[in-house]
Structure formats: C-alpha cells, structure tokens
C-alpha atoms as a PDB file:
ATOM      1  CA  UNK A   1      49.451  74.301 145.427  1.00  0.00           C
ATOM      2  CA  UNK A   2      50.431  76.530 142.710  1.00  0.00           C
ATOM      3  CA  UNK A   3      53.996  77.211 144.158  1.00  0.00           C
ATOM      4  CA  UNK A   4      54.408  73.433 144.054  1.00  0.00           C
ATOM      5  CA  UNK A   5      53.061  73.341 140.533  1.00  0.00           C
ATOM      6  CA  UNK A   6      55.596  76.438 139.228  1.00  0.00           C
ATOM      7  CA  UNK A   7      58.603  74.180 141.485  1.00  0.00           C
ATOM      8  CA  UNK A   8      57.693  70.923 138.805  1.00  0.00           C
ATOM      9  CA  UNK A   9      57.655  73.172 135.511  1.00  0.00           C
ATOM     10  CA  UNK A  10      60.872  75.291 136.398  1.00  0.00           C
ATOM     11  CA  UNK A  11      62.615  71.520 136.771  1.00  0.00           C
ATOM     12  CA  UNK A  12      61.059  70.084 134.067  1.00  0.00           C
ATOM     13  CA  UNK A  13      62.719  72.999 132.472  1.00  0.00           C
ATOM     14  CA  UNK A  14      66.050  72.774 133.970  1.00  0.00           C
ATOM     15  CA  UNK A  15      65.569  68.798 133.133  1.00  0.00           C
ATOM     16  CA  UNK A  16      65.288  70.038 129.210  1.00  0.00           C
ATOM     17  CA  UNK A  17      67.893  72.087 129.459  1.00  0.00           C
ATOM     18  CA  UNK A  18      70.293  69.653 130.961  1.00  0.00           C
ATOM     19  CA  UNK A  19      69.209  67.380 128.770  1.00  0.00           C
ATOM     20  CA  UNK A  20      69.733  70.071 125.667  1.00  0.00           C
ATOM     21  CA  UNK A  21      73.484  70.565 127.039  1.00  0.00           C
ATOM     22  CA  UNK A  22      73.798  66.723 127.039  1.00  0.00           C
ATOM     23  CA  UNK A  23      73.463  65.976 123.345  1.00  0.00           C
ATOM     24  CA  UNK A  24      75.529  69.146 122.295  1.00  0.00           C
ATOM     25  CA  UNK A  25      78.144  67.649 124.181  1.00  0.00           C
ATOM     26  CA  UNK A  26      77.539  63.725 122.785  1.00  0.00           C
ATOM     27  CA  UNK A  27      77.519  65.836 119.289  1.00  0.00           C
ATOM     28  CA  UNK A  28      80.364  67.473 120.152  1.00  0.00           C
ATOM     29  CA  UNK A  29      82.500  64.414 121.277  1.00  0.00           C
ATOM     30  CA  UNK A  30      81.002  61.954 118.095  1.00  0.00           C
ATOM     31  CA  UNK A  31      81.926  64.094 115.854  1.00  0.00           C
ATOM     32  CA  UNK A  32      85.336  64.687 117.124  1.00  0.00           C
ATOM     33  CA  UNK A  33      86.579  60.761 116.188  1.00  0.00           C
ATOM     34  CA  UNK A  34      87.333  61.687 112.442  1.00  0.00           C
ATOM     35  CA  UNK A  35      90.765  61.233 111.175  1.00  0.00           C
ATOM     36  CA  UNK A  36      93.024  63.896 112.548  1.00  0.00           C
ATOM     37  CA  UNK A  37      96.204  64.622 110.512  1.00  0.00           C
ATOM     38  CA  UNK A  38      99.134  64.973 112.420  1.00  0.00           C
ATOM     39  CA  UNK A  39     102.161  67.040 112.201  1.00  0.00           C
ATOM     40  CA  UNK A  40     105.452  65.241 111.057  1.00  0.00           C
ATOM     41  CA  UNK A  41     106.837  65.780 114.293  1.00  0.00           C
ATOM     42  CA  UNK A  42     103.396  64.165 116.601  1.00  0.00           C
ATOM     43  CA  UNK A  43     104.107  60.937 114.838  1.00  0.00           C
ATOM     44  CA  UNK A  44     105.662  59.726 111.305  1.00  0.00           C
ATOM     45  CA  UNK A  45     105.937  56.038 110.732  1.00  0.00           C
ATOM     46  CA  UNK A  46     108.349  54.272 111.691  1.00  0.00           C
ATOM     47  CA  UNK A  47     108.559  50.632 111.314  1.00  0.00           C
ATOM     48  CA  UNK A  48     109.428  47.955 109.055  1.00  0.00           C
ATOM     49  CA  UNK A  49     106.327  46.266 108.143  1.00  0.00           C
ATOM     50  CA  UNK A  50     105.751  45.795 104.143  1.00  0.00           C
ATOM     51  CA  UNK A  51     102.931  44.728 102.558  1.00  0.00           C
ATOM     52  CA  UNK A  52     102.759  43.007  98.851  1.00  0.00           C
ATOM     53  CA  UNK A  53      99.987  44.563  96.315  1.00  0.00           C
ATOM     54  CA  UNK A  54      98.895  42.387  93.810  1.00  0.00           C
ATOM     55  CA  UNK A  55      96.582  41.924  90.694  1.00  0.00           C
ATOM     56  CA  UNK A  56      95.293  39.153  88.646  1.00  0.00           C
ATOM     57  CA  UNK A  57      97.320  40.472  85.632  1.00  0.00           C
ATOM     58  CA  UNK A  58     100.507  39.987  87.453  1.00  0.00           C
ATOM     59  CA  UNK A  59     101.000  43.907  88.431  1.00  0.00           C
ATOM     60  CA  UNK A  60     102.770  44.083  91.402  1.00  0.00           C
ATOM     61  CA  UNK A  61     103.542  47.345  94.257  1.00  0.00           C
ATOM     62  CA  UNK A  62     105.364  46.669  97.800  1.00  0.00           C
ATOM     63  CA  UNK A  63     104.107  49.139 100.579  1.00  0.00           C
ATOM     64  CA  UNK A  64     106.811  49.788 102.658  1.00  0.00           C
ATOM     65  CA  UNK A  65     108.365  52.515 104.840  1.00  0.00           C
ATOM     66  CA  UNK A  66     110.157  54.038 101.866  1.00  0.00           C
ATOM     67  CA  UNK A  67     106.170  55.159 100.710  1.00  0.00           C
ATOM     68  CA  UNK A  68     104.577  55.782 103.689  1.00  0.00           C
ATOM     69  CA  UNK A  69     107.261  57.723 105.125  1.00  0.00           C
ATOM     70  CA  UNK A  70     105.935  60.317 102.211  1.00  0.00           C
ATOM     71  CA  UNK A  71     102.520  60.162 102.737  1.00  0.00           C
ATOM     72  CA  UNK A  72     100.135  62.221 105.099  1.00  0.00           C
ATOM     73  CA  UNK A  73      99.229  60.090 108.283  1.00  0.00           C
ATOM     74  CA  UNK A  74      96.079  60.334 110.559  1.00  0.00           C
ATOM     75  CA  UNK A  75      95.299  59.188 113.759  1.00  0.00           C
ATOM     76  CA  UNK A  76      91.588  57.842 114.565  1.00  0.00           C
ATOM     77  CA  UNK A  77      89.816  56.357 117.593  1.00  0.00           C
ATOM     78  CA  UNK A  78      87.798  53.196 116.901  1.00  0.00           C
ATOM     79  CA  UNK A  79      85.804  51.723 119.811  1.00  0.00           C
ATOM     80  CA  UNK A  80      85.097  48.057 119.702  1.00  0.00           C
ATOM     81  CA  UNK A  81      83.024  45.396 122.170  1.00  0.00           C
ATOM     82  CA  UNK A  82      83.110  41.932 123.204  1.00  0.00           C
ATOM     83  CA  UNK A  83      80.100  40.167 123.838  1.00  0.00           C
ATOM     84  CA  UNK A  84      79.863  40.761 127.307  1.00  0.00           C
ATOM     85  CA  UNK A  85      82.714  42.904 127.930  1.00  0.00           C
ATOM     86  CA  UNK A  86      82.551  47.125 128.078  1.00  0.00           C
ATOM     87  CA  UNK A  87      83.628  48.123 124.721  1.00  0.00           C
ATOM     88  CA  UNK A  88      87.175  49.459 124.092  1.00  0.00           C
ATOM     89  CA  UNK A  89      88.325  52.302 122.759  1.00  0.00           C
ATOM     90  CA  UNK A  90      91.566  52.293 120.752  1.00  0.00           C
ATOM     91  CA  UNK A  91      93.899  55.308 119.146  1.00  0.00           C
ATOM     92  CA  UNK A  92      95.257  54.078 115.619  1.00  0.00           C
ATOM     93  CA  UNK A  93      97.834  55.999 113.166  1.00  0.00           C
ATOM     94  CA  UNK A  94      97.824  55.189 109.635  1.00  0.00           C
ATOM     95  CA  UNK A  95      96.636  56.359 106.143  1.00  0.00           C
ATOM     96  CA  UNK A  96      93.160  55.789 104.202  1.00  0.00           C
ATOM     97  CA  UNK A  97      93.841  52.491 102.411  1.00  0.00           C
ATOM     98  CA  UNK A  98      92.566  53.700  98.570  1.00  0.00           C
ATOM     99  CA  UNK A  99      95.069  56.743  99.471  1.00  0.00           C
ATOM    100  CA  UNK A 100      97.736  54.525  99.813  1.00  0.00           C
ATOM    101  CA  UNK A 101      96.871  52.031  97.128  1.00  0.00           C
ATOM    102  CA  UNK A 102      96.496  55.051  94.659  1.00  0.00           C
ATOM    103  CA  UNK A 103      99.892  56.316  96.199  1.00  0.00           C
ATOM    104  CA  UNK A 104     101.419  53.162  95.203  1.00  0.00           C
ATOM    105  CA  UNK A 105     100.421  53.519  91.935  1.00  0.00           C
ATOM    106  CA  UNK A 106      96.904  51.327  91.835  1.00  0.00           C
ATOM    107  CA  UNK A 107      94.115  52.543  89.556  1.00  0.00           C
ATOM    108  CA  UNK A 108      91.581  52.444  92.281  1.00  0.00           C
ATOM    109  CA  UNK A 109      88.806  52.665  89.164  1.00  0.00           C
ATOM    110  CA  UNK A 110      89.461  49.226  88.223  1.00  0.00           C
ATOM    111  CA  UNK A 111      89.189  47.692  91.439  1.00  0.00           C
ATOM    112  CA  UNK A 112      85.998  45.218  91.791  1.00  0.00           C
ATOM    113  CA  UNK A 113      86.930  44.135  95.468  1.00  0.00           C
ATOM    114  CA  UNK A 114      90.182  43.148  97.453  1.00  0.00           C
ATOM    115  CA  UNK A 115      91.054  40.854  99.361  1.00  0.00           C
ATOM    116  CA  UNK A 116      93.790  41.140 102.394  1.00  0.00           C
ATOM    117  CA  UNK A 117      95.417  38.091 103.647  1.00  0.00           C
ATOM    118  CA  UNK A 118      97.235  38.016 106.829  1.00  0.00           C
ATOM    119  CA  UNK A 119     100.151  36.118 107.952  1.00  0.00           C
ATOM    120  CA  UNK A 120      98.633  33.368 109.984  1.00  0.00           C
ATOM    121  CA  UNK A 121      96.320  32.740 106.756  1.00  0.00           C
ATOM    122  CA  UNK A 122      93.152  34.767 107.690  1.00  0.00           C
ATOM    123  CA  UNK A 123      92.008  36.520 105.052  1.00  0.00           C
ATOM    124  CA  UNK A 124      89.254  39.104 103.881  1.00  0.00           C
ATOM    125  CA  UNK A 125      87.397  40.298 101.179  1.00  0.00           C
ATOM    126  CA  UNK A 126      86.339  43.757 100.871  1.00  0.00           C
ATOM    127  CA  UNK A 127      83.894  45.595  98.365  1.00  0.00           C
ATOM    128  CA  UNK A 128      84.517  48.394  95.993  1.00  0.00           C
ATOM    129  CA  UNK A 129      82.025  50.204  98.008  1.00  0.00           C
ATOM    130  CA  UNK A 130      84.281  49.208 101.548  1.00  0.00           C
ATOM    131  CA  UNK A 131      87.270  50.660  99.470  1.00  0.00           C
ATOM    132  CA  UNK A 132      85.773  53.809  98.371  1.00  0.00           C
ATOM    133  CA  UNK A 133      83.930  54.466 101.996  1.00  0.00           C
ATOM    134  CA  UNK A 134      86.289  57.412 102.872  1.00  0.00           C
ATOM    135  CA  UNK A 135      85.526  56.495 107.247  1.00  0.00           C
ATOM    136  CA  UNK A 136      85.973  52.776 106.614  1.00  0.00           C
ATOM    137  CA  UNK A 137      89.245  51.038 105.648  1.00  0.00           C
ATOM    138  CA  UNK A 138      92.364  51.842 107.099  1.00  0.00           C
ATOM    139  CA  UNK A 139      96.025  50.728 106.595  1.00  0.00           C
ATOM    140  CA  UNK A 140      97.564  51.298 110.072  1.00  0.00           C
ATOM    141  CA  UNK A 141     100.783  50.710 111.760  1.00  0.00           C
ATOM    142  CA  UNK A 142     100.479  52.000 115.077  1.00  0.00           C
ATOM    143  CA  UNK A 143      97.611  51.668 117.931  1.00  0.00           C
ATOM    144  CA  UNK A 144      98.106  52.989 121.133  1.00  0.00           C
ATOM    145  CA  UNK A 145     101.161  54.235 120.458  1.00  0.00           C
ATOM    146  CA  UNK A 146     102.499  51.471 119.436  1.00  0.00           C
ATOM    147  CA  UNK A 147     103.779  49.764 116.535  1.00  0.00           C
ATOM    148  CA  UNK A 148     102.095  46.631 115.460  1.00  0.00           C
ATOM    149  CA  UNK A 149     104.069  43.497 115.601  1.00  0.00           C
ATOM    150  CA  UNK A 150     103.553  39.920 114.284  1.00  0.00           C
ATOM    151  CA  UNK A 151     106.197  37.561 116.136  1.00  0.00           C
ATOM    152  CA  UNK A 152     107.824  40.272 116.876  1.00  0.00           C
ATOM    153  CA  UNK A 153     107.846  41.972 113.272  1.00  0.00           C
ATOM    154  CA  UNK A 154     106.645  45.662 112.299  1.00  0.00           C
ATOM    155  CA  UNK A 155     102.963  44.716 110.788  1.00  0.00           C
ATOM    156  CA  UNK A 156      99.828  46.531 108.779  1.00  0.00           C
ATOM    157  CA  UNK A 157      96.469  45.918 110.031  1.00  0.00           C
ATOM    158  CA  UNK A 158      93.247  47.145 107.799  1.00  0.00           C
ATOM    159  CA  UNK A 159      91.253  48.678 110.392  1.00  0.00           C
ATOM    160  CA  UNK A 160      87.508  49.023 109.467  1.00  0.00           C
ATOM    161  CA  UNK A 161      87.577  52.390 111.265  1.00  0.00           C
ATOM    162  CA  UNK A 162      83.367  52.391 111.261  1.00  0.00           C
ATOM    163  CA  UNK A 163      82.794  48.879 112.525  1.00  0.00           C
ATOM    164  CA  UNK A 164      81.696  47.961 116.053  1.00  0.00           C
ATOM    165  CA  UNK A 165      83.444  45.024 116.469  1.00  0.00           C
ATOM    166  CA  UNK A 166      86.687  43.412 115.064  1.00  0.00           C
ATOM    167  CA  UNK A 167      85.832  40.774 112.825  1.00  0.00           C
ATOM    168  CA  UNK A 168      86.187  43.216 109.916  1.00  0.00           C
ATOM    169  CA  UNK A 169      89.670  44.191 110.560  1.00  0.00           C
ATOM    170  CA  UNK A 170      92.737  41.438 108.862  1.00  0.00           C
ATOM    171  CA  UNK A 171      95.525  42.116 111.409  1.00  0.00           C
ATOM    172  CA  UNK A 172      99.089  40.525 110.474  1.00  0.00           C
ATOM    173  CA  UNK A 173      98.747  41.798 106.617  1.00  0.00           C
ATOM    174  CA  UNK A 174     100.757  40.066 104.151  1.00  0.00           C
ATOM    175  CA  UNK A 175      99.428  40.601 100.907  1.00  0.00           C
ATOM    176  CA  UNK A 176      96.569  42.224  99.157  1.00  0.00           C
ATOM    177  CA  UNK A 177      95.085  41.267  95.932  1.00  0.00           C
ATOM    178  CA  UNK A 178      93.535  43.049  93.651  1.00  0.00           C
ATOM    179  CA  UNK A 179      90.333  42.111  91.443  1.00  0.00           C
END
C-alpha cells in the first residue's frame, strides 16, 4: 500500500514538473512575437504603395517608398480567428505607425485621433491612446512574404498587431487624416 502511495506522489511530481516545463515554454514562445528588426538584407521594402497624410489645417505628407526605404522595418506575427474557424497566424513586415507618421514629419503631440480610410471606402478611427500603444498599430506592406496588393497595386494595411480578430485592421489604405 505504501509503494502504491510513493508511485502517485512521485507522478504527481513528475505531473508538476511537466507542467512547470510547459509554461516556461508558452512564456518562452509569447514572448517571442514582439517586433523583430530585420537586417537590410532579410527584407527592405519594396513596393509602390503610397499613402496620403492629412490634417484639418490643410498640412499634407505622402508615405511612399522614397521614406520607408529609410526607415527601420520589423517583422511581427499576429494570430487572428474566425468564428468557428482555428485561428491563423500571419508574419507581417512594416514599421510602428507613430514612427512613421513622426518620420514624415507629423507632430504626433497634437494628434487627438486618426482616422484611415481605405480604397474601397472602409474607414477607421483610431485613438490617441491606439496611436501611442507602442504593440498596437502598424503600417505594413508585406504579410507572408508578400507584398500587399489592391487590384493588383502595392498597398498599406494598419495592422492592429494586439487584436484577436481583424475588424481593427483598414486594409487597402488610401489616406489618413489627422485630428
């Protein structure tokens, strides 16, 4: 009887420690999903997509491949679901929209909220707090390895990099205004 009694505790130990080993690893691989940058030869952009910048005082900036071919790219998984479907994970390559916007030459510290319109007329409005969130919006060109195309054009998507589901992302971007 005690034999079968020191069997259960040594694999309710072993349980433990397997179970121990399992969240390091979770840990391990959770935390790995921040923005990586990448070296200049892994990936630059490349593409043709533009996006228009503007601001109810008539200010105007064009994002284009002339600017982000100077500015530091990183590459990020998001994972997404469908109601009903296994979720999806996704690699993207872009640049931290308020990095970008400040590259351009926006004064991110007068921004109240944006809003990004895309070219089949969807369009989103997105917080100060949304901008400033340094894991949440994205301006990316790539997924997958991939460029992003809009009948058959380079494209910009804002990828809310945090979210677990699309409907926070405006793929297709045309234009962002400022407020």
């Amino acid at each position: 009887m005690s034999e079968a009694k020191g069997m259960v505790i040594k694999m309710k130990k072993n349980i433990s420690l397997l179970f121990a080993m399992m969240m390091v690893l979770f840990l391990a691989v959770g935390c790995s999903g921040t923005g990586v940058k990448l070296s200049q030869d892994e990936t630059s952009f490349s593409g043709t997509a533009q996006v228009r910048v503007f601001t109810a005082a008539g200010e105007q900036w064009l994002i284009d491949d002339q600017l982000m071919s100077g500015v530091p790219l990183v590459a990020f998984e998001t994972t997404q679901g469908k109601s009903g479907e296994e979720p999806t994970t996704n690699v993207h390559v872009g640049i931290l929209l308020k990095d970008i916007l400040t590259e351009a030459g926006v004064d991110i510290s007068t921004v109240n909220q944006i809003t990004c319109i895309s070219q089949d007329g969807f369009s989103k409005v997105y917080s100060k707090a949304d901008l400033e969130d340094s894991e949440k919006l994205f301006l990316t060109f790539a997924m997958d390895g991939q460029n992003l195309t809009f009948e058959n054009q380079d494209c910009f998507f804002i990828v809310a990099k945090n979210e677990s589901f699309k409907q926070n992302w405006t793929k297709f971007l045309k234009e962002i205004k400022i407020n």
